[in-house]
Protein backbone atom coordinates (compact mmCIF):
# COMPACT_ATOMS: atom_id res chain seq x y z
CA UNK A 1 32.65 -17.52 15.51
CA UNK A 2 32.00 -13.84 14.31
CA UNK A 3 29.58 -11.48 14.60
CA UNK A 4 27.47 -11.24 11.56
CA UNK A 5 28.09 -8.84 8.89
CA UNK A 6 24.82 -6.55 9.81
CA UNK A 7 22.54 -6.89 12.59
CA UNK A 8 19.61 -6.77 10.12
CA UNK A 9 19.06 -7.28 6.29
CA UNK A 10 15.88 -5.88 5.14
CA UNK A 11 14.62 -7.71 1.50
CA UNK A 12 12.45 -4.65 -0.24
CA UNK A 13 12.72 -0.95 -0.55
CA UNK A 14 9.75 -0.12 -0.47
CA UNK A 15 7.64 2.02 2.08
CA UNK A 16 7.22 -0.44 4.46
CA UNK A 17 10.96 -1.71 4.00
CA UNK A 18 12.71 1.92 4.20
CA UNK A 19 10.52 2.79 7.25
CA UNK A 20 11.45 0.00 8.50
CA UNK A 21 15.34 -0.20 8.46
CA UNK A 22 15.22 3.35 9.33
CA UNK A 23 13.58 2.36 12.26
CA UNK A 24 15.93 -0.70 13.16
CA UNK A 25 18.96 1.48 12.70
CA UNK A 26 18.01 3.76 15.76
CA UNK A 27 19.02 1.09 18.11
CA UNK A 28 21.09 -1.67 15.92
CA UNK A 29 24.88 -1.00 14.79
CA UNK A 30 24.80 -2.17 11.17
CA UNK A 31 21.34 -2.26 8.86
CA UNK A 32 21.46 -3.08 5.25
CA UNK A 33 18.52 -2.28 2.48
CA UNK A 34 18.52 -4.04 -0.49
CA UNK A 35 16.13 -3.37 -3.53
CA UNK A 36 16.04 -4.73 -6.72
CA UNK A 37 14.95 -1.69 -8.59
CA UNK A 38 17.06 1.30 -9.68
CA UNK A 39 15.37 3.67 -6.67
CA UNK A 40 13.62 2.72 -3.55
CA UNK A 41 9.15 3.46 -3.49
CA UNK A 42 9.12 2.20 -7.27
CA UNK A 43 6.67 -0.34 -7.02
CA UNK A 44 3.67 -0.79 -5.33
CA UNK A 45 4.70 2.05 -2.60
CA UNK A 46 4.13 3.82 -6.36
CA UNK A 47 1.29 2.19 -8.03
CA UNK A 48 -1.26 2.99 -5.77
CA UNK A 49 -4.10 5.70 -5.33
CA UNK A 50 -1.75 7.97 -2.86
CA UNK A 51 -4.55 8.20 -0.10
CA UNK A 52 -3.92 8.83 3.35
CA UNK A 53 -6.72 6.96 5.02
CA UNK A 54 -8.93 8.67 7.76
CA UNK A 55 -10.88 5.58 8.32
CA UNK A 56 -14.41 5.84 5.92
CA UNK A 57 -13.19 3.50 3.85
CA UNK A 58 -13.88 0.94 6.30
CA UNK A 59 -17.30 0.67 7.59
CA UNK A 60 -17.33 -3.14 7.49
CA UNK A 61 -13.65 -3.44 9.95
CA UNK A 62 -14.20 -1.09 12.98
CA UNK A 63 -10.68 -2.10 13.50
CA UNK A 64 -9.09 -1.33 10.48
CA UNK A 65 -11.09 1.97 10.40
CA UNK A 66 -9.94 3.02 14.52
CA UNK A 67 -6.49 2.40 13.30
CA UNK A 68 -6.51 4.56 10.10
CA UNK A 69 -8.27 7.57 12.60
CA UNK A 70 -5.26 6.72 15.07
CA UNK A 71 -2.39 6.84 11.87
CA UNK A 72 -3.95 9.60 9.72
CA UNK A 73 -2.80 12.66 12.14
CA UNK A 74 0.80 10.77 12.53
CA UNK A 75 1.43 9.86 9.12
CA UNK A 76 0.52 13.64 8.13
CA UNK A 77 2.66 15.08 10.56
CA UNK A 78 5.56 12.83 9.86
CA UNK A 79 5.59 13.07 6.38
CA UNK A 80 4.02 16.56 6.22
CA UNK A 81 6.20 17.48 2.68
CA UNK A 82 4.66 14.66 1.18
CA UNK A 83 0.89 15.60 1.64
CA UNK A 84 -1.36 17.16 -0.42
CA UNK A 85 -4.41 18.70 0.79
CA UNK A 86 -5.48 20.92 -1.53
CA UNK A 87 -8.68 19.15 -2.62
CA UNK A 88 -11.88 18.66 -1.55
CA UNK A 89 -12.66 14.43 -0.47
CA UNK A 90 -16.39 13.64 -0.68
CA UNK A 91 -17.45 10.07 -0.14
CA UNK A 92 -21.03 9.12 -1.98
CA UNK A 93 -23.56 6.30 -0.66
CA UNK A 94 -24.53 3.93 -3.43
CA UNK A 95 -28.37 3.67 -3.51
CA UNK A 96 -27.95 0.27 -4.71
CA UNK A 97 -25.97 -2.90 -4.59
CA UNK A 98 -24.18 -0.98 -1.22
CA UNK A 99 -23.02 -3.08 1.72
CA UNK A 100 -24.17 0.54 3.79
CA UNK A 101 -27.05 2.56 3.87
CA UNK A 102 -26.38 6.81 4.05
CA UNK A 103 -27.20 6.81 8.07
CA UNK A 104 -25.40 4.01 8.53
CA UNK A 105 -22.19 5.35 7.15
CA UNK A 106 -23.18 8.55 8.91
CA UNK A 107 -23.68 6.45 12.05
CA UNK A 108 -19.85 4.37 11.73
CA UNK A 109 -18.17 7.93 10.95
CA UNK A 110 -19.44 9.45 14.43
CA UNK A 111 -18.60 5.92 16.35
CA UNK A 112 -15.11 6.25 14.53
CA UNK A 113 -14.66 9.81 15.07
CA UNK A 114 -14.36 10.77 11.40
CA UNK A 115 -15.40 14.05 10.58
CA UNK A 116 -18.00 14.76 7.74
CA UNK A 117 -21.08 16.99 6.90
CA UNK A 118 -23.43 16.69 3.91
CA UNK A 119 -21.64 17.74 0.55
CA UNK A 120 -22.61 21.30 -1.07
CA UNK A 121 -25.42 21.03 -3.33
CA UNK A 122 -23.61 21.77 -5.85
CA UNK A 123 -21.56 18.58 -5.46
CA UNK A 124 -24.36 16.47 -4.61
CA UNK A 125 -26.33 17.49 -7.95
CA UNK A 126 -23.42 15.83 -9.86
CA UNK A 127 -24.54 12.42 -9.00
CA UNK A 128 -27.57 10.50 -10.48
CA UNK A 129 -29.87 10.37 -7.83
CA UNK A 130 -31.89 7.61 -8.83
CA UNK A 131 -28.12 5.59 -8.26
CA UNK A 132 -26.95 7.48 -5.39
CA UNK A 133 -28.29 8.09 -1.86
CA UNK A 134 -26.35 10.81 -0.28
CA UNK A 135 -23.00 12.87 -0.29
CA UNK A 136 -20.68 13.71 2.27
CA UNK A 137 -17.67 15.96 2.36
CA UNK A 138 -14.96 14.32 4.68
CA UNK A 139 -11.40 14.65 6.04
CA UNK A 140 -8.92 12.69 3.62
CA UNK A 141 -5.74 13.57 2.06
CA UNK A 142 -3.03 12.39 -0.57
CA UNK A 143 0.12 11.98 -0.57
CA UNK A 144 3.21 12.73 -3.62
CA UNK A 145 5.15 9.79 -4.02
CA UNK A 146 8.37 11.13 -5.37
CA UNK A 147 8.63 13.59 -2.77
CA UNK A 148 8.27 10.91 -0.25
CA UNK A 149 10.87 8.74 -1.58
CA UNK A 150 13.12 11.87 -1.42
CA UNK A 151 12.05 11.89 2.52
CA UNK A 152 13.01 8.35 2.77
CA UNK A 153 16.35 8.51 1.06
CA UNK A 154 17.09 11.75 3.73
CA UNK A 155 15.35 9.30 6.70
CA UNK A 156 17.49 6.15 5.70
CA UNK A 157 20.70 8.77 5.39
CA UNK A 158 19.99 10.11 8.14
CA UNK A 159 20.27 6.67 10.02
CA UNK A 160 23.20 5.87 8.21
CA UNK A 161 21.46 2.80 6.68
CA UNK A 162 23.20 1.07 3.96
CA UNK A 163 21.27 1.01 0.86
CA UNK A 164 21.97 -1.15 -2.19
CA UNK A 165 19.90 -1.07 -5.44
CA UNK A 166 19.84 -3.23 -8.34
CA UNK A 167 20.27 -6.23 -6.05
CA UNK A 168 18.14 -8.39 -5.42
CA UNK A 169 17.68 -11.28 -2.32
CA UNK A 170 18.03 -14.67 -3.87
CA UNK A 171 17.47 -16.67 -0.96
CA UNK A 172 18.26 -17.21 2.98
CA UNK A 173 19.09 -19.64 4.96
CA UNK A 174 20.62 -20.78 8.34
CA UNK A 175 24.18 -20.26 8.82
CA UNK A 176 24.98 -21.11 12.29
CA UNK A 177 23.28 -18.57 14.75
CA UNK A 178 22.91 -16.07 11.94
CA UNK A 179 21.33 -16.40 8.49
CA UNK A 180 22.85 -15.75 5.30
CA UNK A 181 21.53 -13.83 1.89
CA UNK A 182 22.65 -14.67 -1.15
CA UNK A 183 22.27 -10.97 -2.98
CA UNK A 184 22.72 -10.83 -7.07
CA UNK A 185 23.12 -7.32 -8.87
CA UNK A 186 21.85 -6.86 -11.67
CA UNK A 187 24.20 -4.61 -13.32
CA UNK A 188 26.93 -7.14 -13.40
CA UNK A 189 25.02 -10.19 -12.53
CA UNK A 190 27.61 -11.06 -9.65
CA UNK A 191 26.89 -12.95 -6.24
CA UNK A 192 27.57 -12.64 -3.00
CA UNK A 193 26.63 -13.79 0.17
CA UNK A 194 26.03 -11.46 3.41
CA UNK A 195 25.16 -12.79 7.04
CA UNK A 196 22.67 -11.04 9.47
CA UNK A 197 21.35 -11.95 12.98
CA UNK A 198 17.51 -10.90 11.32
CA UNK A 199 16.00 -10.65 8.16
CA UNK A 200 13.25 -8.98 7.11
CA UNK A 201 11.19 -10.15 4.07
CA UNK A 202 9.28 -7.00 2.97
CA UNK A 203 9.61 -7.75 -0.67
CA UNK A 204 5.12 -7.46 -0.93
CA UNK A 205 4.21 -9.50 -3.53
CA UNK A 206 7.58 -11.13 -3.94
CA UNK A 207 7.30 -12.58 -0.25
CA UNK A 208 6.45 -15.92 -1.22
CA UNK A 209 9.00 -15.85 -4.39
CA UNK A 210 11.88 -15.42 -1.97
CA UNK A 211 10.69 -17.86 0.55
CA UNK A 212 10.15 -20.68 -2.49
CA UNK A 213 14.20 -20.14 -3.50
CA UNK A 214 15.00 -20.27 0.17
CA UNK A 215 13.10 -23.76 0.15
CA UNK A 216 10.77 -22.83 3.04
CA UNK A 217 7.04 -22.93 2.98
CA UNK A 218 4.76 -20.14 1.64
CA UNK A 219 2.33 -17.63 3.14
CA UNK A 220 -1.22 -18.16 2.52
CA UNK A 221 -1.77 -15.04 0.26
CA UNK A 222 -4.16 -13.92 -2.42
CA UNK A 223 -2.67 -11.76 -5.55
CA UNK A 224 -4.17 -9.66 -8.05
CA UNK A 225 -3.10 -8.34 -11.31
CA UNK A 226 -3.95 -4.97 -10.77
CA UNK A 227 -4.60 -1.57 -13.25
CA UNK A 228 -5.13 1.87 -12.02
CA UNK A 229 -6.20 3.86 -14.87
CA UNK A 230 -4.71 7.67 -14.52
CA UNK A 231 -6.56 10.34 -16.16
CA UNK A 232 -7.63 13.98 -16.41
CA UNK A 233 -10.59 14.54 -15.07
CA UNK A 234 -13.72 17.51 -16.52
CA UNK A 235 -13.26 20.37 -15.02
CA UNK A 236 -16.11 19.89 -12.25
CA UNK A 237 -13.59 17.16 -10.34
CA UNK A 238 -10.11 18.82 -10.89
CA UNK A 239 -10.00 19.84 -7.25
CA UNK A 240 -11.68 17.13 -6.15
CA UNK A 241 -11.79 13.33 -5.07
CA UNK A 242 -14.44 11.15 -5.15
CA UNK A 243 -15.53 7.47 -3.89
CA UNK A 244 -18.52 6.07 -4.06
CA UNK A 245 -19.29 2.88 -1.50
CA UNK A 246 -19.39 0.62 -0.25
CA UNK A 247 -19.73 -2.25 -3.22
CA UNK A 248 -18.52 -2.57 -6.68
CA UNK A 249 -17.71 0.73 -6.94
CA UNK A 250 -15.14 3.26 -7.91
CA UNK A 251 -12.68 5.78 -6.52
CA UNK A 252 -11.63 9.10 -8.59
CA UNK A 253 -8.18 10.31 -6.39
CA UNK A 254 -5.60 13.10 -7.72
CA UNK A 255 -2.21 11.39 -7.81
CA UNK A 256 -0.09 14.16 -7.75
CA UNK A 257 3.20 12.50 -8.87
CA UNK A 258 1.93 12.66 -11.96
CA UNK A 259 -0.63 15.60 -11.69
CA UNK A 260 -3.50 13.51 -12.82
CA UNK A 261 -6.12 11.43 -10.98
CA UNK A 262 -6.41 7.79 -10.80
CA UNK A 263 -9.81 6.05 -11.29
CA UNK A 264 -10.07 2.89 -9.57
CA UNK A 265 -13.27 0.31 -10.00
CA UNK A 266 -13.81 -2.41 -7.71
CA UNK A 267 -15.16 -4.77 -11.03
CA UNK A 268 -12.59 -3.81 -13.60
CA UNK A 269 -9.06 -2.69 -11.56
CA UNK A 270 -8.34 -6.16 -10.95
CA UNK A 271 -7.67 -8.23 -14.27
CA UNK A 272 -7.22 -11.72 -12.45
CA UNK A 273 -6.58 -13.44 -9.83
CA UNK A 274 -4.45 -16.21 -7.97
CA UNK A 275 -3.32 -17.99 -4.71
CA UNK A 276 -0.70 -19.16 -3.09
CA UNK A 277 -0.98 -22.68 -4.91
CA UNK A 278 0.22 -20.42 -7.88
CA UNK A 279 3.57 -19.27 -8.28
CA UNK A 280 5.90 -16.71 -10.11
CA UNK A 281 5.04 -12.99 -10.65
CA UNK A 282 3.70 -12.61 -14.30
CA UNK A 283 2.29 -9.26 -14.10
CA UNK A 284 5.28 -7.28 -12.37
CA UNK A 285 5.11 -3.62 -13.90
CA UNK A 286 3.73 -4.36 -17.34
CA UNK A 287 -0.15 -4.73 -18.18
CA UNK A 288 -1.35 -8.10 -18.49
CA UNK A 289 -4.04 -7.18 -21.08
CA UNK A 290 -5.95 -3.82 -22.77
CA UNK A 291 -6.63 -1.54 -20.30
CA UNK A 292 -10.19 -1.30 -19.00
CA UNK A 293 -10.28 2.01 -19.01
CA UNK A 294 -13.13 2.70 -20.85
CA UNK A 295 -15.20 -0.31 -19.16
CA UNK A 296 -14.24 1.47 -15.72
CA UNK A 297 -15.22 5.18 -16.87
CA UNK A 298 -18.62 3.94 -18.75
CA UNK A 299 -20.07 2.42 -15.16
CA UNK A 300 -18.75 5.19 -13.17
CA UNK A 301 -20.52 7.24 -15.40
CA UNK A 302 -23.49 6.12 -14.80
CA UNK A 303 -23.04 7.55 -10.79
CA UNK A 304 -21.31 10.46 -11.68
CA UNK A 305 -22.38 11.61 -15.43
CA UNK A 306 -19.62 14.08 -15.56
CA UNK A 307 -16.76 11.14 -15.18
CA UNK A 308 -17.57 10.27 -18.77
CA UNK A 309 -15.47 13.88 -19.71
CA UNK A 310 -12.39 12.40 -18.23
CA UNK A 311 -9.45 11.51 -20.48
CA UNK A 312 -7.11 8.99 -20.55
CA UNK A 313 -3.52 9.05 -19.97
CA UNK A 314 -1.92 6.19 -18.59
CA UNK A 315 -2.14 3.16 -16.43
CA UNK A 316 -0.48 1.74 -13.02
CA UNK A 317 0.14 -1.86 -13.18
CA UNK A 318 0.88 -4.05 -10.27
CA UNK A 319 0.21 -7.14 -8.24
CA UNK A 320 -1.55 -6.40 -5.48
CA UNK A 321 -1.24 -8.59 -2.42
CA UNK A 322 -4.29 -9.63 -0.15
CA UNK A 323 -4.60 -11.68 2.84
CA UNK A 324 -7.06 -14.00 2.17
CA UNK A 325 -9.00 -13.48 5.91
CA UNK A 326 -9.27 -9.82 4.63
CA UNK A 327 -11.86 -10.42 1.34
CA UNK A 328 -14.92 -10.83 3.87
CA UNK A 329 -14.75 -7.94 5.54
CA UNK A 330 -12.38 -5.68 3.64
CA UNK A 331 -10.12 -5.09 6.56
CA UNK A 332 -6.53 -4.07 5.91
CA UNK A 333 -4.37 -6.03 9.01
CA UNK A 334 -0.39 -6.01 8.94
CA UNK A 335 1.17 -9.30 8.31
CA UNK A 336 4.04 -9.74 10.83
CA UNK A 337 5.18 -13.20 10.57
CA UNK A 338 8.07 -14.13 13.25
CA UNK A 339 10.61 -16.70 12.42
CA UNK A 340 8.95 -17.73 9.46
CA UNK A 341 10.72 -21.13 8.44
CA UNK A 342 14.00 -19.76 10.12
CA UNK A 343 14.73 -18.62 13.13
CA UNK A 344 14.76 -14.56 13.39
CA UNK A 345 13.24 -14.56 9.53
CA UNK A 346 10.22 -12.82 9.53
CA UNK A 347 7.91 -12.01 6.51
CA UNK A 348 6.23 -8.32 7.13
CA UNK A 349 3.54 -6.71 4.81
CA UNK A 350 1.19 -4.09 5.20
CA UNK A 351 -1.99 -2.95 3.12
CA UNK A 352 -1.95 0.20 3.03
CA UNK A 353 0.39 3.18 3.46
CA UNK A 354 -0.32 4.48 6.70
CA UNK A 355 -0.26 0.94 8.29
CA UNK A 356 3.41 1.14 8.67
CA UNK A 357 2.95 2.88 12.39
CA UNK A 358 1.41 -0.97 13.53
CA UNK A 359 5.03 -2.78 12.27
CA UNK A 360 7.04 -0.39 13.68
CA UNK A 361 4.93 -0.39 17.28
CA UNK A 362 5.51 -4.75 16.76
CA UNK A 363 9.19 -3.67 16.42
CA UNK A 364 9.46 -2.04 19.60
CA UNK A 365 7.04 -4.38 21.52
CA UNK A 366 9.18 -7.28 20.92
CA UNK A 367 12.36 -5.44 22.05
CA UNK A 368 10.75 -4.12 24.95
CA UNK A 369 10.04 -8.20 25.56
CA UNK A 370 13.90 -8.42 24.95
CA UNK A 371 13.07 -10.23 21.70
CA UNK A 372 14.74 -7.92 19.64
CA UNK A 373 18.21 -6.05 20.24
């Protein structure tokens, strides 16, 4: 029998899939990308609030936080054309209803190594006081999307990946000591099928859709149908991002693909839920209701009075993918499932951007076990 047609098919162009066949094809022959959308970072590598995490987000995962410190220098200097720094980051201690008191986030920064001081008074006399504790000015950056798809598409070049868009994975399964994909483009609605010695499900909250059509059993996983409300902000927060923690609050961010901010609200961003017991994707990139923009502004408001100046301009819609261990604690570990169903199938997800450093370091672990060639 033959070789296989590529050493590795990898299901999903986003982030974590481009990084990742980028990464395969520095030591495997053939490595094929396939993505189902007209350009590769579309989705939910897209729809998000374009922070680079320096860990203060998570006060109640040490773990999660340690690894965001250990990623935020990397992914900076990696993707250095893609980051935007020229705004001030201040994180604000709810007073109420927080999981974290002001020394006690003061307290987890230090033990995490995360820089921060007290915010100018002039920042700090934004927020109601009677609602808000204290204000800190910290380290934290974001990042343009477009401009790092463009690095991508020069990274996956550069490796001489194969790329294929419109096309989408309809299923795997075994075919002798190498799996098969049946791929279907969209522009002409045509089949094929294409055999690998790996595949790598990165499809994020399509994972369990492809594993369903390949008849194999689904990943315990938790989605949301998700809206992040872009706006203009008043004046006093152009330059600016804000989050206040660590409950049901909100983040303000600037989201400089589309030189706007996003304003995110732990109550209102996510319209509803469902498990794994629950199938298809009925969200995908359209809103699954009225946007809750003004029920997200009108509470932020109420920590930040000048947030009720901001105006409306669009809305991200996604579904946002959660592993269910995560809700307790709000920690934000890879998924890296290994022969998932099928031998040398394995399901990969990450939840946030900068986690993509812990797949690739799983990537080279198991080939220096000799697991992976």
């Amino acid at each position: 029998m033959g070789g296989p047609d590529y050493s590795s098919i990898v299901v999903g162009g986003g982030f974590f899939g481009a990084s990742l066949a980028a990464h395969l094809a520095g030591f495997q022959e053939r490595v094929l990308l396939v993505e189902r959308e007209p350009a590769l970072l579309q989705r939910a590598s897209y729809s998000n609030q374009a922070r680079v995490h320096n860990g203060y987000h998570y006060p109640r995962s040490l773990l999660t936080a340690l690894r965001s410190r250990m990623n935020f220098d990397r992914f900076v200097d990696t993707y250095r054309s893609a980051i935007v720094n020229d705004f001030a980051k201040y994180y604000a201690v709810g007073r109420v209803f927080s999981s974290v008191t002001a020394a006690q986030f003061k307290a987890f920064c230090e033990r995490i190594g995360a820089p921060l001081k007290p915010a100018p008074g002039a920042v700090g006399r934004l927020f109601n006081p009677d609602l808000i504790e204290a204000v800190f000015e910290v380290r934290e950056y974001a990042f343009d999307s477009s401009i790092l798809r463009q690095e991508m598409d020069r990274q996956l070049d550069r490796a001489r990946v194969e790329v294929r868009l419109q096309c989408e994975a309809r299923k795997v399964r075994s075919a002798g000591q190498h799996l098969a994909v049946t791929l279907r483009r969209s522009t002409t609605g045509s089949e094929d099928e294409l055999t690998a010695g790996r595949v790598f499900n990165c499809t994020y909250s399509g994972i369990n859709e492809l594993l369903r059509a390949s008849e194999l059993p689904p990943l315990s996983l938790k989605f949301e149908a998700t809206e992040m409300a872009l706006v203009h902000p008043p004046k006093e927060l152009e330059q600016a991002g804000i989050t206040v923690m660590c409950g049901p609050f909100f983040s303000v961010m600037p989201f400089p693909t589309r030189k706007a901010h996003t304003l995110s609200h732990v109550r209102y961003t996510p319209h509803f839920s469902w498990d794994v017991r629950a199938g298809g994707d009925p969200v995908g990139k359209g809103p699954p209701g009225p946007s809750r923009f003004l029920h997200m502004v009108k509470d932020a408001s109420r920590y930040l009075p000048c947030l009720s100046g901001s105006r409306y301009v669009d809305s991200l819609w996604e579904t946002k993918t959660i592993l269910p261990a995560s809700e307790a604690d709000d920690s934000r570990p890879i998924l890296f499932k290994a022969h998932h169903g099928l031998k040398n199938l394995f399901c990969v997800m990450g939840g946030k951007i900068d986690n993509v450093f812990d797949v690739l370091q799983e990537i080279d672990e198991m080939r220096a076990r000799g697991e992976l060639s």
